[in-house]
N, C-alpha and C. Protein backbone atom coordinates (compact mmCIF):
# COMPACT_ATOMS: atom_id res chain seq x y z
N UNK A 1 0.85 -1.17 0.00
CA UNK A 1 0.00 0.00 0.00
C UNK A 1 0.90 1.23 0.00
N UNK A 2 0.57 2.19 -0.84
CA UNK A 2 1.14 3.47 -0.66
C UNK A 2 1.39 4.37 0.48
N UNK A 3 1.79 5.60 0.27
CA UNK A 3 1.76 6.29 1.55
C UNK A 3 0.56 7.25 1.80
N UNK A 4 -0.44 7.21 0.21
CA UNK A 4 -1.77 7.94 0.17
C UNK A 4 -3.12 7.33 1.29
N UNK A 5 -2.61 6.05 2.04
CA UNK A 5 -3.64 5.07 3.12
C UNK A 5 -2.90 5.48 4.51
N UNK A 6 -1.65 5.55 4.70
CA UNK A 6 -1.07 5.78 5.83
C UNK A 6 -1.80 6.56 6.63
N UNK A 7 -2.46 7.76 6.36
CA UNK A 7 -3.05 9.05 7.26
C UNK A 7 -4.21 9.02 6.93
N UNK A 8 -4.91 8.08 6.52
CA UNK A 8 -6.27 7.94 6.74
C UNK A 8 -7.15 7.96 7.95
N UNK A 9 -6.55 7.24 8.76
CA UNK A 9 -7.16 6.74 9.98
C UNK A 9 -7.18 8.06 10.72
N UNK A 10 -6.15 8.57 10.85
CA UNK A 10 -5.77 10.80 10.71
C UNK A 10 -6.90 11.07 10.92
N UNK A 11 -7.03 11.41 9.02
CA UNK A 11 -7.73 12.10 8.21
C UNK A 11 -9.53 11.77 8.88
N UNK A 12 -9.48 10.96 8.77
CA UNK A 12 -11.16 9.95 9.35
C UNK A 12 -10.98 11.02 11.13
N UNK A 13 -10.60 10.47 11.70
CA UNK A 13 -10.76 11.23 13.21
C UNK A 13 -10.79 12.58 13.12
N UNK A 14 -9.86 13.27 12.65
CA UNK A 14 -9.98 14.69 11.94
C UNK A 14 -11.38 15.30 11.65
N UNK A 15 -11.57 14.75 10.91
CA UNK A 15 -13.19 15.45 10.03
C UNK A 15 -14.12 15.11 10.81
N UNK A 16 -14.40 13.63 11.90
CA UNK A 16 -15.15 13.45 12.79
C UNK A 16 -15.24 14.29 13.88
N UNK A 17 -14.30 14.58 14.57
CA UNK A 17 -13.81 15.99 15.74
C UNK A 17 -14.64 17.16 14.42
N UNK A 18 -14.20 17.94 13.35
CA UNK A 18 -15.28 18.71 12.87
C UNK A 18 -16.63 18.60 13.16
N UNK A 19 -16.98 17.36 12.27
CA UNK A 19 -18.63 17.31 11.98
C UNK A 19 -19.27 17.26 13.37
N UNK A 20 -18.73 16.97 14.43
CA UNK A 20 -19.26 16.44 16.08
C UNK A 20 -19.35 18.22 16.07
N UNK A 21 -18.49 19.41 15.95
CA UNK A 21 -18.85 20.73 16.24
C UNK A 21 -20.52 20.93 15.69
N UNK A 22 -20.65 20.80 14.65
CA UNK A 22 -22.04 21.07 14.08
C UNK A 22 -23.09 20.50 14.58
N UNK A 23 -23.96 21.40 14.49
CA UNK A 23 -25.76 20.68 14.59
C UNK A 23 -26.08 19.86 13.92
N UNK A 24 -25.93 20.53 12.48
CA UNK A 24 -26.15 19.87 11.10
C UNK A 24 -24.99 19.54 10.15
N UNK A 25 -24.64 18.66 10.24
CA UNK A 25 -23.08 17.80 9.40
C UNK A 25 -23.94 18.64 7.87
N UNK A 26 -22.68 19.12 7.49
CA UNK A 26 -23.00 19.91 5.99
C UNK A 26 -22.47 18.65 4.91
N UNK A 27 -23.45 18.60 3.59
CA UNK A 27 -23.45 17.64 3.32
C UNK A 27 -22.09 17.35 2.38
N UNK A 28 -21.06 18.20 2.10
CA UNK A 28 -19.75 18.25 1.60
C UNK A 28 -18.87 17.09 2.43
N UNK A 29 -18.71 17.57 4.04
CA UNK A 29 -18.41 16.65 5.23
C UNK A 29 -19.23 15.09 4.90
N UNK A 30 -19.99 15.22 5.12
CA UNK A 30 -20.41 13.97 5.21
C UNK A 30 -20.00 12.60 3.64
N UNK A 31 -20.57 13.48 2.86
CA UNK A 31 -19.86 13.03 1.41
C UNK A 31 -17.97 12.69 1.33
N UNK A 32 -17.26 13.53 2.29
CA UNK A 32 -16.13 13.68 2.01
C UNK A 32 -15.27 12.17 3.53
N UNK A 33 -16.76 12.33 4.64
CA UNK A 33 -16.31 10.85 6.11
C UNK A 33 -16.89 10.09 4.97
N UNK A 34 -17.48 10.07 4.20
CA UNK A 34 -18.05 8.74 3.64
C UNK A 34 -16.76 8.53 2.47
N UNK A 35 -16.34 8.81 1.70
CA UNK A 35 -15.33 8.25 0.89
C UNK A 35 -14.14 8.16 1.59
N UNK A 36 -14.00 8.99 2.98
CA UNK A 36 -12.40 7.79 3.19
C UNK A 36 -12.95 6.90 4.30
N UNK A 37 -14.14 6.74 4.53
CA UNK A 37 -14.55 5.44 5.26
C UNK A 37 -14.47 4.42 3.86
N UNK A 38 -15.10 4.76 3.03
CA UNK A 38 -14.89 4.17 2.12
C UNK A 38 -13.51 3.15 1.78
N UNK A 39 -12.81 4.03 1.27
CA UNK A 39 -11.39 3.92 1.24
C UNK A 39 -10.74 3.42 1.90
N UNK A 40 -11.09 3.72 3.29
CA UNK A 40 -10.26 2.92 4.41
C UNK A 40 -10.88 1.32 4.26
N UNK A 41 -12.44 0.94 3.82
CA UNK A 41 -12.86 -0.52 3.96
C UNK A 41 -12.35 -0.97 2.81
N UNK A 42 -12.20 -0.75 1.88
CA UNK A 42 -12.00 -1.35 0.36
C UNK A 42 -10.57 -1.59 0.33
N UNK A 43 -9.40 -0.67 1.07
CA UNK A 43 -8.33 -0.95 0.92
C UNK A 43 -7.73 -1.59 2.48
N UNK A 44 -8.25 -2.01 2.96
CA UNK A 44 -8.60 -2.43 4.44
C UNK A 44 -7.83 -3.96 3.88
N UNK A 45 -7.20 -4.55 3.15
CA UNK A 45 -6.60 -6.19 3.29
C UNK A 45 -5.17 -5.48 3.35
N UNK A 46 -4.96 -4.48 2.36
CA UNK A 46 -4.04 -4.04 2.05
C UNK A 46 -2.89 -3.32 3.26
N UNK A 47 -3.69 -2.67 4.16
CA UNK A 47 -3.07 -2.04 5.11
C UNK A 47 -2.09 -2.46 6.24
N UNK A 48 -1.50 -2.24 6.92
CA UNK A 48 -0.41 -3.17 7.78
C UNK A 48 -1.53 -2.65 8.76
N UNK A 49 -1.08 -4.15 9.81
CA UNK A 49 -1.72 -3.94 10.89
C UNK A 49 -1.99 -3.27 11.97
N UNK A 50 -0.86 -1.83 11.74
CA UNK A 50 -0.89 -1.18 12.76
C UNK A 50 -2.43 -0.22 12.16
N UNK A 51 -1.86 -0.22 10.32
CA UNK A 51 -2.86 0.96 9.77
C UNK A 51 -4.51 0.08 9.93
N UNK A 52 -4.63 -0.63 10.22
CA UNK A 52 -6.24 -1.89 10.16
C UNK A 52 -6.78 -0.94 11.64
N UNK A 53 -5.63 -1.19 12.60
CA UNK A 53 -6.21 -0.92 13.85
C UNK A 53 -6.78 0.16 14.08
N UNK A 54 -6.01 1.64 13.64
CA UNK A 54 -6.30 2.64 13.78
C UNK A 54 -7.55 2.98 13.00
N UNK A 55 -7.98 2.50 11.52
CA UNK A 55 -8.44 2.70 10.68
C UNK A 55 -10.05 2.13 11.30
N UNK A 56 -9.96 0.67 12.21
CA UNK A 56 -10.78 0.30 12.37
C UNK A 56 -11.23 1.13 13.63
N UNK A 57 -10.58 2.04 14.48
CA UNK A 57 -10.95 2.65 15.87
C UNK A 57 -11.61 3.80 15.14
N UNK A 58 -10.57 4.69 13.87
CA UNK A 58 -11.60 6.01 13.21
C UNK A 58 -12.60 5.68 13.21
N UNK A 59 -13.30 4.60 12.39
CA UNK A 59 -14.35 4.10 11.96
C UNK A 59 -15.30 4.27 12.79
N UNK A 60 -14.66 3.23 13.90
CA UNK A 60 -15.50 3.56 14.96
C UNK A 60 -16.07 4.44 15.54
N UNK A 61 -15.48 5.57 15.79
CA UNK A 61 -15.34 7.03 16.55
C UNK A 61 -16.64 7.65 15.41
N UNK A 62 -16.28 7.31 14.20
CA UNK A 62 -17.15 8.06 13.41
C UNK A 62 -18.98 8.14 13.67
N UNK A 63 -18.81 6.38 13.70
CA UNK A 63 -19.77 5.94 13.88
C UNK A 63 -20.55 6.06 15.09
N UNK A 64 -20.54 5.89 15.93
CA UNK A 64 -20.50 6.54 16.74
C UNK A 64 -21.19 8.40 17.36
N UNK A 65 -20.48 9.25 16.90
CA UNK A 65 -20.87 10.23 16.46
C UNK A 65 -21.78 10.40 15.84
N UNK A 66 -21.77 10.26 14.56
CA UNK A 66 -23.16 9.86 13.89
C UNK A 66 -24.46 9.02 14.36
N UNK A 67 -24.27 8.07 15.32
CA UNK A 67 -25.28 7.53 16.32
C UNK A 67 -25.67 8.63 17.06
N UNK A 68 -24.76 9.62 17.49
CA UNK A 68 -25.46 10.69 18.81
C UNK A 68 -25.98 11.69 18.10
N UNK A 69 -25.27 11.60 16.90
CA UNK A 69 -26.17 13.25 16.28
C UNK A 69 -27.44 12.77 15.94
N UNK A 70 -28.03 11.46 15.69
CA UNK A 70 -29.42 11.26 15.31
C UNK A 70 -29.80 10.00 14.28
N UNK A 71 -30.83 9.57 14.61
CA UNK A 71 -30.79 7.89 13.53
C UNK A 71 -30.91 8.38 12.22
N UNK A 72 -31.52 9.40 11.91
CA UNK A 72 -31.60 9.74 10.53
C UNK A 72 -29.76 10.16 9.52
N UNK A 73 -29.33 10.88 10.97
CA UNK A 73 -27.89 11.20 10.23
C UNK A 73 -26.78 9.70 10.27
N UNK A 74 -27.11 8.92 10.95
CA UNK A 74 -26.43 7.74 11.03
C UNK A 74 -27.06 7.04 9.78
N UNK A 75 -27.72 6.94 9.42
CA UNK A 75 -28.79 6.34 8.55
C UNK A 75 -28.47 6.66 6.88
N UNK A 76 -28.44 8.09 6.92
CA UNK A 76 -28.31 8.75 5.84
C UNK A 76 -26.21 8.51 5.26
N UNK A 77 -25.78 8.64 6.27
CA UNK A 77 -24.12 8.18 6.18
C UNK A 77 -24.60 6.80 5.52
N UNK A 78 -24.81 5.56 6.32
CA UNK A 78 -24.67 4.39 6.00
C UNK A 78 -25.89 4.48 4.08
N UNK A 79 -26.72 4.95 4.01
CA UNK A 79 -27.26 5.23 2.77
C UNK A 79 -25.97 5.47 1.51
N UNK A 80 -25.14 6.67 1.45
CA UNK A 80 -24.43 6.81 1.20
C UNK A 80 -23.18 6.52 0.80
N UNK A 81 -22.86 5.36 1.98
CA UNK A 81 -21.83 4.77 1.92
C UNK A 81 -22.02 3.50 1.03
N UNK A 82 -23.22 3.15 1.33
CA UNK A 82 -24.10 1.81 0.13
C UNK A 82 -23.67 2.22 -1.06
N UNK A 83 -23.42 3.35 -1.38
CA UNK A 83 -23.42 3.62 -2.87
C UNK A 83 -22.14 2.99 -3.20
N UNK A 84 -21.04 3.17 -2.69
CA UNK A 84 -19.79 2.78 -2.82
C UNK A 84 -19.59 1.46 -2.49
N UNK A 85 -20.37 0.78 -1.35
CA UNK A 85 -19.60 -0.58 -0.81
C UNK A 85 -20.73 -1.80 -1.64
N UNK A 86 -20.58 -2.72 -2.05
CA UNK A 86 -21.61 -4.15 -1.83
C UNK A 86 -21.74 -4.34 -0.79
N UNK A 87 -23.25 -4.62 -0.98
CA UNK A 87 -24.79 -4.62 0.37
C UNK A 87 -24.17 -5.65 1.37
N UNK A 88 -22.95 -6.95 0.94
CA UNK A 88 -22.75 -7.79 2.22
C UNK A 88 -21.93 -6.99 3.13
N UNK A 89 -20.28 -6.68 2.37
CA UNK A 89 -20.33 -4.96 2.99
C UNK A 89 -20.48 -4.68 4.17
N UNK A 90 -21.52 -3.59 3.50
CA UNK A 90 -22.33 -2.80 4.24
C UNK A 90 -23.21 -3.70 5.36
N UNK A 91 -23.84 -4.41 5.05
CA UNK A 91 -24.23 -5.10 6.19
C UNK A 91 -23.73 -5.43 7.15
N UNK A 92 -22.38 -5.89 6.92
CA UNK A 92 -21.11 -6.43 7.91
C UNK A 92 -20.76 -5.26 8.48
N UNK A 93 -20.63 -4.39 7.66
CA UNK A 93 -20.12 -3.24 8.53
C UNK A 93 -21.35 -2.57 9.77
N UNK A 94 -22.60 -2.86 9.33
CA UNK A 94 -23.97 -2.04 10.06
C UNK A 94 -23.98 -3.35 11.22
N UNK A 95 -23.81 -4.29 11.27
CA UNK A 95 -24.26 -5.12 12.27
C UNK A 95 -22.59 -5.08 13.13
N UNK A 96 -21.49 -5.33 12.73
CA UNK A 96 -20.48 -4.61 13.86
C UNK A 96 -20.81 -4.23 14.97
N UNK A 97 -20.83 -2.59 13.87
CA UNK A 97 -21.59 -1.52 14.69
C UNK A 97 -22.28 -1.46 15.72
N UNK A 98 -23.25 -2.10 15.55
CA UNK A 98 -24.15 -2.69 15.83
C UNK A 98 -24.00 -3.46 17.66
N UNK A 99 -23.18 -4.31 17.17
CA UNK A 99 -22.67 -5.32 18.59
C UNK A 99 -21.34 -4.48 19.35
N UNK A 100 -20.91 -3.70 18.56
CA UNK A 100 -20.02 -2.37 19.66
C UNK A 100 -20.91 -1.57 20.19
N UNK A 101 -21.84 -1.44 19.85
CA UNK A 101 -22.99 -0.58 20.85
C UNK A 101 -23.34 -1.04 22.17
N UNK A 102 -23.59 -2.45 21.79
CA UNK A 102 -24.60 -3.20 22.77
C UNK A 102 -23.48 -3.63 23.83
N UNK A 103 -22.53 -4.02 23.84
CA UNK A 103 -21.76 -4.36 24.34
C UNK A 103 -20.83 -3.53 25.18
């Protein structure tokens, strides 16, 4: 993997600390956590394991956030992100989620 994946996991916590300032995540932000969530899952075999870990904690953090701002804005992310990932995916990724909540 290049050095363009290295500061993802960064980049992902970064913009999450933003969008958490707002009421309303502007939809540039949200378009912009959704393609390097993106990015981070699709190139996610590729990454060394230090970059998986971190990548998989952004993720988290994101998610997260988006749970407290509201089901519709959590909702509307994971909508979004469908566009980019296959539905097993996405599913895998929503039920995770899912069991890091509950747990």
């Amino acid at each position: 993997m290049d050095g363009s994946s290295s500061h993802l996991a960064a980049f992902i916590t970064a913009y999450t600390f933003v969008a958490q300032a707002y009421d309303e995540i502007p939809d540039l932000l949200m378009a912009a956590l959704g393609q390097m969530a993106n990015a981070a899952v699709m190139n996610f075999p590729k990454l060394s394991t230090y970059a998986r870990i971190e990548c998989t904690i952004a993720i988290e953090r994101l998610l997260v956030m988006l749970f407290y701002k509201g089901e519709g804005v959590l909702k509307g992310f994971f909508d979004k992100l469908g566009r980019f990932l296959a539905i097993d995916q996405l599913a895998a990724l929503s039920s995770l989620f899912i069991q890091a909540l509950i747990s």
